[in-house]
PDB file of N, CA and C in Angstrom:
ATOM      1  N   UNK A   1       1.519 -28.745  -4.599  1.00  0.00           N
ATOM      2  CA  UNK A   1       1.021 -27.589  -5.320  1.00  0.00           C
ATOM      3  C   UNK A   1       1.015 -26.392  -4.383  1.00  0.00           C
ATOM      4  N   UNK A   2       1.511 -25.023  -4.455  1.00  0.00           N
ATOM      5  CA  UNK A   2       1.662 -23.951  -3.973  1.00  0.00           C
ATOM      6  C   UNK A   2       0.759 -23.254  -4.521  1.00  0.00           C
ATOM      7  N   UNK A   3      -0.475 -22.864  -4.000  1.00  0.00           N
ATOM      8  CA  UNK A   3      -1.658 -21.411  -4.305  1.00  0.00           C
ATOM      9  C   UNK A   3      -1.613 -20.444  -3.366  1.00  0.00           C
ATOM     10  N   UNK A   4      -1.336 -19.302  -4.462  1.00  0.00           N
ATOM     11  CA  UNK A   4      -1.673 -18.366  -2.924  1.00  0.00           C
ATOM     12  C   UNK A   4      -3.125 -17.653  -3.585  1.00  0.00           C
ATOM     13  N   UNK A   5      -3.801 -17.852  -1.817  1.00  0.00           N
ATOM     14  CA  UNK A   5      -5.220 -17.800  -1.685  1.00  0.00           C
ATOM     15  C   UNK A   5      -4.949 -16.104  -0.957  1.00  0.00           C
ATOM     16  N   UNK A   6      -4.449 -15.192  -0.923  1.00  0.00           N
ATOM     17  CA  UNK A   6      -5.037 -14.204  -0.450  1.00  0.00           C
ATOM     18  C   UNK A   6      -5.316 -13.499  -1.195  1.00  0.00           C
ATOM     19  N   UNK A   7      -6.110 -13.108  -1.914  1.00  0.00           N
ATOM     20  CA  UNK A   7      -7.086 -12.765  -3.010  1.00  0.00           C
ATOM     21  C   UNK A   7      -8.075 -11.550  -2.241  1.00  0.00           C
ATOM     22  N   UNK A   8      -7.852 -10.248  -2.552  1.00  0.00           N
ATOM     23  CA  UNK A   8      -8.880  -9.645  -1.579  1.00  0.00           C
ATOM     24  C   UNK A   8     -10.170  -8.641  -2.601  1.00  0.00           C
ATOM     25  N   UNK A   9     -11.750  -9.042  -2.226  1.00  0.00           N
ATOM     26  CA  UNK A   9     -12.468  -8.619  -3.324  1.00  0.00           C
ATOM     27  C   UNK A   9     -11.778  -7.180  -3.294  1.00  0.00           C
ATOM     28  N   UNK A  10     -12.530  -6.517  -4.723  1.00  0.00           N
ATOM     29  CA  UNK A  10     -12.362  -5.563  -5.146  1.00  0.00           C
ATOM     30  C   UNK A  10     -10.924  -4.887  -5.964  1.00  0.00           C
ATOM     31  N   UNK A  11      -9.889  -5.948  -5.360  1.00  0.00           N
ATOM     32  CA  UNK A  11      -8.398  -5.247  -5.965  1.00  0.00           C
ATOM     33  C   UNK A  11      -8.321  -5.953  -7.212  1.00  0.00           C
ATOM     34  N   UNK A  12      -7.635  -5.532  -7.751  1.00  0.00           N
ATOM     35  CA  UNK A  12      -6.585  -6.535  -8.625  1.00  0.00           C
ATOM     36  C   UNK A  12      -5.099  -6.519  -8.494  1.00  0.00           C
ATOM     37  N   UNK A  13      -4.612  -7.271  -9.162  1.00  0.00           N
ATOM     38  CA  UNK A  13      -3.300  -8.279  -9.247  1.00  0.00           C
ATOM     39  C   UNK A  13      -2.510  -7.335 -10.299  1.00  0.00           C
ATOM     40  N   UNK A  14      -1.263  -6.662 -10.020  1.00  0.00           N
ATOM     41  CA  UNK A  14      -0.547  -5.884 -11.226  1.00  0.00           C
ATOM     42  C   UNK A  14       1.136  -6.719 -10.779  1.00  0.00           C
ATOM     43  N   UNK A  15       1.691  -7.094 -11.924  1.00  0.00           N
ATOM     44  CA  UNK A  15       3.062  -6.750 -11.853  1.00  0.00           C
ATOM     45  C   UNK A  15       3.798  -5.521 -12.633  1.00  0.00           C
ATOM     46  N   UNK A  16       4.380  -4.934 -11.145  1.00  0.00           N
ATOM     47  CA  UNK A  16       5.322  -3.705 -11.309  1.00  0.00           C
ATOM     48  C   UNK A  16       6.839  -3.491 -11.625  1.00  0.00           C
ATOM     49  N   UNK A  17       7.320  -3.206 -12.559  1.00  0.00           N
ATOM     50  CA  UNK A  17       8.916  -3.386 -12.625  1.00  0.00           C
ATOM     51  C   UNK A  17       9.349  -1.852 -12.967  1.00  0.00           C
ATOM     52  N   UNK A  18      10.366  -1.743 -12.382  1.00  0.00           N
ATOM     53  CA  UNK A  18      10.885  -0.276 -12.330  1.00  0.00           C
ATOM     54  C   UNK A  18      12.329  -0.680 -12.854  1.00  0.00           C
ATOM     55  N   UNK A  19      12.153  -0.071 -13.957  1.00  0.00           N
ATOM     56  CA  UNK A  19      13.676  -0.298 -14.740  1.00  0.00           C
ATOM     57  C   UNK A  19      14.224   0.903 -14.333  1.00  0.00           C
ATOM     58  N   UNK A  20      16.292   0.073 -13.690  1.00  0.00           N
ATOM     59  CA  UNK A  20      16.878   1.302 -12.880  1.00  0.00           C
ATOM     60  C   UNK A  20      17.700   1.742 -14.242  1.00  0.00           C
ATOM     61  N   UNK A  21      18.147   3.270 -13.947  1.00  0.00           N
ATOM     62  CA  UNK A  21      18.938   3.726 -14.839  1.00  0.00           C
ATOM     63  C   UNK A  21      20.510   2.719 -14.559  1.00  0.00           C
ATOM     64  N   UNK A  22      20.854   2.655 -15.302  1.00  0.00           N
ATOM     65  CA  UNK A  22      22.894   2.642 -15.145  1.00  0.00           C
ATOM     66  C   UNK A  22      23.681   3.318 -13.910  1.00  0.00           C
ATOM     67  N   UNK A  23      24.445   2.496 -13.510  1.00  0.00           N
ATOM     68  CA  UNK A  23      25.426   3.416 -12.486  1.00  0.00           C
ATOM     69  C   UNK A  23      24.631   3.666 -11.651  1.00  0.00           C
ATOM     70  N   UNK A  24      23.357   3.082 -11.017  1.00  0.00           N
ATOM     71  CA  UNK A  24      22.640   3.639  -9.407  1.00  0.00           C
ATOM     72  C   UNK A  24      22.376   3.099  -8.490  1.00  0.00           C
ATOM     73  N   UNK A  25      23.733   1.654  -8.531  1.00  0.00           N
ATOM     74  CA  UNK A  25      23.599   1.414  -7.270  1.00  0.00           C
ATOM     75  C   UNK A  25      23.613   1.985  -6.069  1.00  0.00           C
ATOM     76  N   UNK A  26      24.748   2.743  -6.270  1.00  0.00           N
ATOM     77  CA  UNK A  26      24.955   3.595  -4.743  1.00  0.00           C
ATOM     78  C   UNK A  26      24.307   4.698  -4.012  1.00  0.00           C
ATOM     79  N   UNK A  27      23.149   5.019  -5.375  1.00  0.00           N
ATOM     80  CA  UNK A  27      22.029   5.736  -5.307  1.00  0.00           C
ATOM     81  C   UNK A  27      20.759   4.838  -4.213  1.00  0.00           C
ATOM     82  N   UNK A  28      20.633   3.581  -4.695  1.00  0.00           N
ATOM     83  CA  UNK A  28      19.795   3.032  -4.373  1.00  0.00           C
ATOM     84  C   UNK A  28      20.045   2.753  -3.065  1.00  0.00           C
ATOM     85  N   UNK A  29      21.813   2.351  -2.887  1.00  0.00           N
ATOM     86  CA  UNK A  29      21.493   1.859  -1.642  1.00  0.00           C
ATOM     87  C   UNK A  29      21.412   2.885  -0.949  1.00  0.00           C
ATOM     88  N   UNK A  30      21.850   3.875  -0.894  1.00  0.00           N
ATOM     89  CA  UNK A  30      22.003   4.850   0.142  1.00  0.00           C
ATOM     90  C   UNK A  30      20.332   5.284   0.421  1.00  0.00           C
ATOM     91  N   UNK A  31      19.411   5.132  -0.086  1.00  0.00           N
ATOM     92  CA  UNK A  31      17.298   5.206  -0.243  1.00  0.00           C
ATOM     93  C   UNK A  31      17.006   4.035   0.416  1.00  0.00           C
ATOM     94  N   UNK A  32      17.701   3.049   0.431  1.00  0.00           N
ATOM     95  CA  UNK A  32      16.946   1.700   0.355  1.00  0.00           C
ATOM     96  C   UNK A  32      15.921   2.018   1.808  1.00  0.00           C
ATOM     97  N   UNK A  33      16.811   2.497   2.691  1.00  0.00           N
ATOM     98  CA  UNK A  33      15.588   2.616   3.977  1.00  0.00           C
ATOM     99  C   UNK A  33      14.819   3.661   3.677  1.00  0.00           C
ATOM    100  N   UNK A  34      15.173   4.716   3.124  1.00  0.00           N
ATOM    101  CA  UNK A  34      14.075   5.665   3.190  1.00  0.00           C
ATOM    102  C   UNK A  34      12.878   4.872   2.052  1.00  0.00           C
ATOM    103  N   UNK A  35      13.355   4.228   0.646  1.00  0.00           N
ATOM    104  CA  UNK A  35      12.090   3.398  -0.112  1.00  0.00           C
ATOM    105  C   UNK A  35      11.480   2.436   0.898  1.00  0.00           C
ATOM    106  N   UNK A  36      12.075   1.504   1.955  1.00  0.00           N
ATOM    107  CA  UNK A  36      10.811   0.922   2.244  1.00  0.00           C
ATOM    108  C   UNK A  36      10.322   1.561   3.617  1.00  0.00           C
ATOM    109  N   UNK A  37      10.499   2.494   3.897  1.00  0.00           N
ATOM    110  CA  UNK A  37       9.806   3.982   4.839  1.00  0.00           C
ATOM    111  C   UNK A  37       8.383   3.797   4.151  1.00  0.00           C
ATOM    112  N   UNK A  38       8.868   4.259   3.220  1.00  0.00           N
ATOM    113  CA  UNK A  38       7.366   4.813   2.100  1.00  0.00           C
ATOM    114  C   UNK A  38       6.668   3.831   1.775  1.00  0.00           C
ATOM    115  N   UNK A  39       7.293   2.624   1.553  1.00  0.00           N
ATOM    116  CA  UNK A  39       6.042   1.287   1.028  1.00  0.00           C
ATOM    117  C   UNK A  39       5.395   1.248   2.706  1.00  0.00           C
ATOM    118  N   UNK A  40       6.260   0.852   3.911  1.00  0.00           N
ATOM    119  CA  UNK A  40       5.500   0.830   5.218  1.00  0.00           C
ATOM    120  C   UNK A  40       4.466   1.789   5.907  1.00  0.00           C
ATOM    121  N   UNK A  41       4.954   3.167   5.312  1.00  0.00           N
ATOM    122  CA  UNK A  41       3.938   4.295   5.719  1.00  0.00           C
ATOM    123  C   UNK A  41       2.972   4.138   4.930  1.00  0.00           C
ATOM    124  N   UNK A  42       3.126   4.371   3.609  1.00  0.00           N
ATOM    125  CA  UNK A  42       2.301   4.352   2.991  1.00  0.00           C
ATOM    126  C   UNK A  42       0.936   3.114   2.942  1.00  0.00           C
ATOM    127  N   UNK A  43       1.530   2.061   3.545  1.00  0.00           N
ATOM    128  CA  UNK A  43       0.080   0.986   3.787  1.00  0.00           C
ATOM    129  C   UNK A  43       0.222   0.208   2.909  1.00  0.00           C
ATOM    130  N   UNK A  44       1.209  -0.019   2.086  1.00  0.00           N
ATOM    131  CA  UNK A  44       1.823  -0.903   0.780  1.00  0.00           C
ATOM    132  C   UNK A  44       2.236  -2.428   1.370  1.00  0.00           C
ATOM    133  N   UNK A  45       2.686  -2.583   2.257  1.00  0.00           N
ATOM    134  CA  UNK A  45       3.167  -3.774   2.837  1.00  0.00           C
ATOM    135  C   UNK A  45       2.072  -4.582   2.751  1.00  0.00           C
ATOM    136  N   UNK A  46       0.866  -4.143   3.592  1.00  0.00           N
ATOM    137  CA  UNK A  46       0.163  -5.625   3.392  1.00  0.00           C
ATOM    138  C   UNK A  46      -0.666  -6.201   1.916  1.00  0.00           C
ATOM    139  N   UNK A  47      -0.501  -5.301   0.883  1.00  0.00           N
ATOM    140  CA  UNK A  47      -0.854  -5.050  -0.585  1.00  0.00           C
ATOM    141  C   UNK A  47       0.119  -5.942  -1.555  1.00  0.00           C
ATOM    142  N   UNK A  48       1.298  -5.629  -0.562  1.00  0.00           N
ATOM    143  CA  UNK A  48       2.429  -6.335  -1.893  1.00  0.00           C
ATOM    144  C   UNK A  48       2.758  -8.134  -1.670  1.00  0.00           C
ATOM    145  N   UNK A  49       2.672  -8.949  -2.351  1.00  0.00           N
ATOM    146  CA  UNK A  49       2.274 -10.197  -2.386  1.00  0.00           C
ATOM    147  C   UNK A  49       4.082 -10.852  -2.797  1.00  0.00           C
ATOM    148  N   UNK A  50       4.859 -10.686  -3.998  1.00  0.00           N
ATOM    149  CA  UNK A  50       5.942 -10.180  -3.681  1.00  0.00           C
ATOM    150  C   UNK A  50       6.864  -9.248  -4.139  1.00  0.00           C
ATOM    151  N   UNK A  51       8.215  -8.558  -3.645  1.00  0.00           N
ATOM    152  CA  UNK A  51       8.943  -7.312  -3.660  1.00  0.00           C
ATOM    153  C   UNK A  51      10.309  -7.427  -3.383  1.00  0.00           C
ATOM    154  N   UNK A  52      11.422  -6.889  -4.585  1.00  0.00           N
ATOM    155  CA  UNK A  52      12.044  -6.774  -4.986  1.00  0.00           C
ATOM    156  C   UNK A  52      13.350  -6.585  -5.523  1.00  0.00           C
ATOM    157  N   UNK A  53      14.397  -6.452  -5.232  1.00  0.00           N
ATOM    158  CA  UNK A  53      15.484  -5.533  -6.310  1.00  0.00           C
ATOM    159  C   UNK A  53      15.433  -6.691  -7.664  1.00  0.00           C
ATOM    160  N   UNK A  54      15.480  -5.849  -9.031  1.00  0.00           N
ATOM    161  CA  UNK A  54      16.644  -6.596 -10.201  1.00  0.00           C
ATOM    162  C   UNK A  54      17.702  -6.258  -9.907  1.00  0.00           C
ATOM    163  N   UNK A  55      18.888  -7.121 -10.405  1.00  0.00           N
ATOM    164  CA  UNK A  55      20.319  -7.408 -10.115  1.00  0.00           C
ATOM    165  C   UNK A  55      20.816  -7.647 -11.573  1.00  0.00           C
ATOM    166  N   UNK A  56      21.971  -6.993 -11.579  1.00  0.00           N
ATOM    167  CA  UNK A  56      22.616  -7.770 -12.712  1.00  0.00           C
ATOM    168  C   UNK A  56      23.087  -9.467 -13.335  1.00  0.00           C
ATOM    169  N   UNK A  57      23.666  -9.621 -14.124  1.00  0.00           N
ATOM    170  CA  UNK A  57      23.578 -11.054 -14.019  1.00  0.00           C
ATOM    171  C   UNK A  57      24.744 -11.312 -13.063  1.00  0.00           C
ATOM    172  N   UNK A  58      25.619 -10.780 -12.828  1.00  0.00           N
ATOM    173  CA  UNK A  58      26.256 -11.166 -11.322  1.00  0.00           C
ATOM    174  C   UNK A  58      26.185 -10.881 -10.284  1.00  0.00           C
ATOM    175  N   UNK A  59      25.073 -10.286 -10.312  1.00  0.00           N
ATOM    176  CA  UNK A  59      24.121  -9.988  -8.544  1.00  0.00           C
ATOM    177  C   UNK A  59      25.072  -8.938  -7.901  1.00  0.00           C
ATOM    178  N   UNK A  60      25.827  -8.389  -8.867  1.00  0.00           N
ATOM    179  CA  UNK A  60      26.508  -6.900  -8.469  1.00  0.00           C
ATOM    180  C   UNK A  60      25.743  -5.464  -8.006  1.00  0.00           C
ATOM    181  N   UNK A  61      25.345  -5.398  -8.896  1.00  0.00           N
ATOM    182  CA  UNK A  61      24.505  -4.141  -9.358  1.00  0.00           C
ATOM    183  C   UNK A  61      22.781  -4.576  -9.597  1.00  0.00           C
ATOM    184  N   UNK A  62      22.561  -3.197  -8.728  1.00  0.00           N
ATOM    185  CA  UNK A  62      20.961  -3.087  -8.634  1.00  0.00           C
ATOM    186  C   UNK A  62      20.383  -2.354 -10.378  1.00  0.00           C
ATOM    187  N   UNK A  63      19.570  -3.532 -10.688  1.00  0.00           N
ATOM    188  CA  UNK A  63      19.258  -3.191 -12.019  1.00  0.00           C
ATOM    189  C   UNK A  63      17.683  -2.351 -11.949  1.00  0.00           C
ATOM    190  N   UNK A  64      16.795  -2.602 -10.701  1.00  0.00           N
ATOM    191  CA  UNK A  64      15.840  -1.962 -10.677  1.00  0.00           C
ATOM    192  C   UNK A  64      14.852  -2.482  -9.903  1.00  0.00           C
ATOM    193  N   UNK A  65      14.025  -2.726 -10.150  1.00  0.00           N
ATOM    194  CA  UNK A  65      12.861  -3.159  -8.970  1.00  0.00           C
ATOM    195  C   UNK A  65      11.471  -4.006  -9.629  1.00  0.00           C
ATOM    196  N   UNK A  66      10.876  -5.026  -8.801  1.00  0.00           N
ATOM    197  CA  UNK A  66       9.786  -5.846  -9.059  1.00  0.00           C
ATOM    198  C   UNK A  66       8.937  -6.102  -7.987  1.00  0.00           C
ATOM    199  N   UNK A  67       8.000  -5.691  -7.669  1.00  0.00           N
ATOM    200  CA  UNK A  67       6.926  -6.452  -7.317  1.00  0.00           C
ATOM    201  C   UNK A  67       5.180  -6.694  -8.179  1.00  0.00           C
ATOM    202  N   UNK A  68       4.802  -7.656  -7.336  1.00  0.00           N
ATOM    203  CA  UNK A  68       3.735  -8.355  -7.639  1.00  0.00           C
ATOM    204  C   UNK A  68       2.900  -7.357  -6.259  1.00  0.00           C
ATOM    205  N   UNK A  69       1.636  -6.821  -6.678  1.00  0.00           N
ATOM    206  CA  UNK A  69       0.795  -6.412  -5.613  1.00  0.00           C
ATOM    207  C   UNK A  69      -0.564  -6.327  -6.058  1.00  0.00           C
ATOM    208  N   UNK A  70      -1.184  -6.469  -4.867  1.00  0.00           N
ATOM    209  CA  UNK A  70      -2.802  -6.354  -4.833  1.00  0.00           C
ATOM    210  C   UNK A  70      -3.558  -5.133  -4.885  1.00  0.00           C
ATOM    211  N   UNK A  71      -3.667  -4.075  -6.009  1.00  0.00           N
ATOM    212  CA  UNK A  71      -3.957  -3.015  -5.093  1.00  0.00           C
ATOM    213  C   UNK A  71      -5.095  -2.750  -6.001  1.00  0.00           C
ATOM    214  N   UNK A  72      -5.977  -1.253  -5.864  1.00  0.00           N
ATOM    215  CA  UNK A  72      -7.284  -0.908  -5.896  1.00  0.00           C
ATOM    216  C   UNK A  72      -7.615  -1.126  -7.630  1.00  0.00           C
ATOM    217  N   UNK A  73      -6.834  -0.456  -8.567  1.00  0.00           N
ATOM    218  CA  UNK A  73      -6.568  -0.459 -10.054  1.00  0.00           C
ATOM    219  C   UNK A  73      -5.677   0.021 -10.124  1.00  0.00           C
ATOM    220  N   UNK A  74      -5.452   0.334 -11.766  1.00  0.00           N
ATOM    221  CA  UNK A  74      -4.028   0.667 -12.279  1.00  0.00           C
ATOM    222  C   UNK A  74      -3.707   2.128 -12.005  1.00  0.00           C
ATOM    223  N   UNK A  75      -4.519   2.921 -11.455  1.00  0.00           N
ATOM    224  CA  UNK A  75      -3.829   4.222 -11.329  1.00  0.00           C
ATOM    225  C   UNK A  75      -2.640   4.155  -9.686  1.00  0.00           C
ATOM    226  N   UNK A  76      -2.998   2.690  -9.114  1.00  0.00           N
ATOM    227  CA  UNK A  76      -2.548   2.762  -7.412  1.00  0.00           C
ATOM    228  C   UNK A  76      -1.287   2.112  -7.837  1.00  0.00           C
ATOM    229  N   UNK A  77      -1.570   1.560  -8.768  1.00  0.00           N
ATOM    230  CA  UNK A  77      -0.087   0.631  -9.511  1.00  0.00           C
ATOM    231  C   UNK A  77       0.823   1.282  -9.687  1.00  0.00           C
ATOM    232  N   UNK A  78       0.219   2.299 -11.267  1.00  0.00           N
ATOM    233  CA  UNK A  78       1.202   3.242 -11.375  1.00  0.00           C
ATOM    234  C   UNK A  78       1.741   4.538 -10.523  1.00  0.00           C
ATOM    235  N   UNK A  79       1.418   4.719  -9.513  1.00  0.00           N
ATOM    236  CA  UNK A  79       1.645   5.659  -8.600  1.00  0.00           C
ATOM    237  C   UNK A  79       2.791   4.806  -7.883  1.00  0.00           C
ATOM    238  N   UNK A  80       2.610   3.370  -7.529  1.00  0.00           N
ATOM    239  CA  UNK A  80       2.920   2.863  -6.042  1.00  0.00           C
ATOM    240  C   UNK A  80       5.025   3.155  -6.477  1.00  0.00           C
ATOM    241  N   UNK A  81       5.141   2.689  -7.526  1.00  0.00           N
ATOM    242  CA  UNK A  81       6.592   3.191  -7.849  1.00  0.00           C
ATOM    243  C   UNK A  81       7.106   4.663  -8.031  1.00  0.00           C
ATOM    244  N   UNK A  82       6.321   5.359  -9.015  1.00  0.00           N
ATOM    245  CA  UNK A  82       6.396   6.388  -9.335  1.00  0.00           C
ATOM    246  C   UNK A  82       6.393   7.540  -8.307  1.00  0.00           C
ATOM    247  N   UNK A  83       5.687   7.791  -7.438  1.00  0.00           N
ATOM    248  CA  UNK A  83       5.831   8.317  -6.200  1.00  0.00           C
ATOM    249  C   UNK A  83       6.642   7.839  -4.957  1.00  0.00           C
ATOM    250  N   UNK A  84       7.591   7.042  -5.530  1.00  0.00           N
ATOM    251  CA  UNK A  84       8.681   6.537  -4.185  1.00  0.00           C
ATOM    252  C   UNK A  84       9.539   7.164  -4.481  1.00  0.00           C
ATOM    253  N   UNK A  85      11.088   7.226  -3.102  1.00  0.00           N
ATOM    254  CA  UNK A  85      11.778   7.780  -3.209  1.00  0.00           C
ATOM    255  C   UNK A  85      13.196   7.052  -4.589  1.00  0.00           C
ATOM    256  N   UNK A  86      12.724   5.788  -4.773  1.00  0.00           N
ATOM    257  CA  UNK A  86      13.596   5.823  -5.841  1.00  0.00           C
ATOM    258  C   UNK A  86      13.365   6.731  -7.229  1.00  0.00           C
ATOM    259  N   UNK A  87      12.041   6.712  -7.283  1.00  0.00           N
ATOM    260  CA  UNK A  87      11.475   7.608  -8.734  1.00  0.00           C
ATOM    261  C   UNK A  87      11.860   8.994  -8.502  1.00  0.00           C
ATOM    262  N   UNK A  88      12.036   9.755  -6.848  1.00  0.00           N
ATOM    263  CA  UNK A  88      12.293  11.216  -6.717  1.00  0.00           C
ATOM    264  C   UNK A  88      13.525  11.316  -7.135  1.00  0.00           C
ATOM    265  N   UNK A  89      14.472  10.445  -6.714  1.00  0.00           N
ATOM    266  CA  UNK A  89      15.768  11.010  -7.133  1.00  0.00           C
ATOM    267  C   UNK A  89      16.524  10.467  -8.598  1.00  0.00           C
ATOM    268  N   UNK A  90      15.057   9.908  -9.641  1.00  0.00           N
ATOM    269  CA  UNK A  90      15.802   9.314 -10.883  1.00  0.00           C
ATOM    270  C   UNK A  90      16.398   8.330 -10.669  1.00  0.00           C
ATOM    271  N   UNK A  91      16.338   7.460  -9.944  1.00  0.00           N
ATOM    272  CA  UNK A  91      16.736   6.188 -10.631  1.00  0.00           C
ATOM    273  C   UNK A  91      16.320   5.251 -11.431  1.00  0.00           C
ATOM    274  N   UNK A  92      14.784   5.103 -11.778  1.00  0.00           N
ATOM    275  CA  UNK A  92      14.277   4.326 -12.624  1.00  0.00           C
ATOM    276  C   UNK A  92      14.084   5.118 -13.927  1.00  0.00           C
ATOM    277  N   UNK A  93      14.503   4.200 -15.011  1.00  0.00           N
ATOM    278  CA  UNK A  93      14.691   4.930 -16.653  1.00  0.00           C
ATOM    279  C   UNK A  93      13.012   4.472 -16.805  1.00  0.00           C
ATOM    280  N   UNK A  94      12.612   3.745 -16.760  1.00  0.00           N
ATOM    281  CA  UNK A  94      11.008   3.968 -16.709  1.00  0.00           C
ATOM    282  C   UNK A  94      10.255   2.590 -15.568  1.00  0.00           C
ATOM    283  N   UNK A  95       8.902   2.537 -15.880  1.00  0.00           N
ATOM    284  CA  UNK A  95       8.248   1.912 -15.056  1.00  0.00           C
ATOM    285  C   UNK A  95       7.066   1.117 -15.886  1.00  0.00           C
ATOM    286  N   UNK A  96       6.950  -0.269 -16.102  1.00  0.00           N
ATOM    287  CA  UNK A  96       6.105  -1.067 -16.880  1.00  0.00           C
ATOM    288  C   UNK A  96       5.136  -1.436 -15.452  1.00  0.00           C
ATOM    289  N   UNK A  97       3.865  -1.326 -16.004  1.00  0.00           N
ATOM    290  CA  UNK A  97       2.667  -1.960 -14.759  1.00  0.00           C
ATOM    291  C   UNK A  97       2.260  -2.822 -15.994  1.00  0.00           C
ATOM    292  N   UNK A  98       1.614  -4.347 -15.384  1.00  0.00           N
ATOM    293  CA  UNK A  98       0.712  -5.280 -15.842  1.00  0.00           C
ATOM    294  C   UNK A  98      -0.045  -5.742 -14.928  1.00  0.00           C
ATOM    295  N   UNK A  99      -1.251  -5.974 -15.581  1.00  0.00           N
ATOM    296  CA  UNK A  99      -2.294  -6.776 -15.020  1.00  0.00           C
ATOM    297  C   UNK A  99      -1.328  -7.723 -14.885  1.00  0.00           C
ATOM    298  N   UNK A 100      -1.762  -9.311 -13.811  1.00  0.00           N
ATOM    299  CA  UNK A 100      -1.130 -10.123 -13.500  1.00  0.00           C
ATOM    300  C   UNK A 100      -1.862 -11.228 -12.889  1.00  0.00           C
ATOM    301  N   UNK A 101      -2.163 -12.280 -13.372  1.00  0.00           N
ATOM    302  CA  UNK A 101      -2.839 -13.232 -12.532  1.00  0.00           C
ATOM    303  C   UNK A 101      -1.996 -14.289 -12.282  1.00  0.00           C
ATOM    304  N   UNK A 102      -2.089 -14.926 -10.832  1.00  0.00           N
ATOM    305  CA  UNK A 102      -1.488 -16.063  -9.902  1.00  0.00           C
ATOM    306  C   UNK A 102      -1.289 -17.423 -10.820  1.00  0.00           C
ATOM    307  N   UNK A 103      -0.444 -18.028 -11.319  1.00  0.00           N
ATOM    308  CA  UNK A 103      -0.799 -19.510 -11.626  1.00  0.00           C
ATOM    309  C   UNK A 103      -0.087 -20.583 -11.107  1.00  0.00           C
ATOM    310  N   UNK A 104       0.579 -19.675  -9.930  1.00  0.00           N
ATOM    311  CA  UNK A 104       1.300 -21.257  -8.690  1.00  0.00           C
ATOM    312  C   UNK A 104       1.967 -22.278 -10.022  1.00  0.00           C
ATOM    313  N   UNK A 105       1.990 -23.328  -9.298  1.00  0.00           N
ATOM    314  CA  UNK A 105       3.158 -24.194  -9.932  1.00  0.00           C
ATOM    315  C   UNK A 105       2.184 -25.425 -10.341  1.00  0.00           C
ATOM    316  N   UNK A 106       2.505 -25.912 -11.253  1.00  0.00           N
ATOM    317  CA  UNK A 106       1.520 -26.876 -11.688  1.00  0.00           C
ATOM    318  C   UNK A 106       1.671 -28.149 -10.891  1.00  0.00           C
ATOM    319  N   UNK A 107       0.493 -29.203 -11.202  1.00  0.00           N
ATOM    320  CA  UNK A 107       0.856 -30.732  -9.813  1.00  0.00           C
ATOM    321  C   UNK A 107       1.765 -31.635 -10.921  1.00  0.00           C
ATOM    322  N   UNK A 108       2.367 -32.325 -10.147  1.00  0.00           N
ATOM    323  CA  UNK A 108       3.075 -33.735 -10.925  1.00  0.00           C
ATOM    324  C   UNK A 108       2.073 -34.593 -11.528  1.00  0.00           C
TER     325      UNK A 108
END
């Protein structure tokens, strides 16, 4: 059985998905260091539990972005994408936040 126990009071649990527009891979990659600049400066790393690209179904093309993170409430959620450099230069056609709770893998 796999639990993950880092659980920290006061946060909660959101999954984040940033749906990419069409045609941005080469957008993305050419950010990719400056986006995780901003998750590392910003203090996001030790928050995010796990993180991301979507891919197409032939793992060609960057379809957009996912993580799972711990953070204060939903306004830190919806910011944590929305204020990155993929959201400055339009690549995500929008951004879904959910609450999200852990349920590991069940025992045999």
């Amino acid at each position: 059985m796999w639990d993950f126990t880092g659980e920290v009071a006061g946060q909660s649990r959101f999954l984040i998905l940033g749906h990419g527009q069409p045609g941005m891979t080469a957008a993305h990659d050419q950010l990719r260091d400056e986006h995780r600049r901003y998750l590392t400066a910003g203090g996001f790393g030790d928050l995010l539990i796990a993180y991301g690209p979507l891919l197409s179904d032939d793992g060609s093309e960057w379809a957009g972005t996912a993580m799972l993170a711990e953070l204060p409430g939903r306004a830190s959620a919806e910011a944590i994408l929305a204020d990155s450099p993929y959201s400055g230069a339009g690549l995500y056609d929008g951004i879904e936040v959910h609450r999200w709770q852990f349920g590991g893998r069940p025992q045999d």
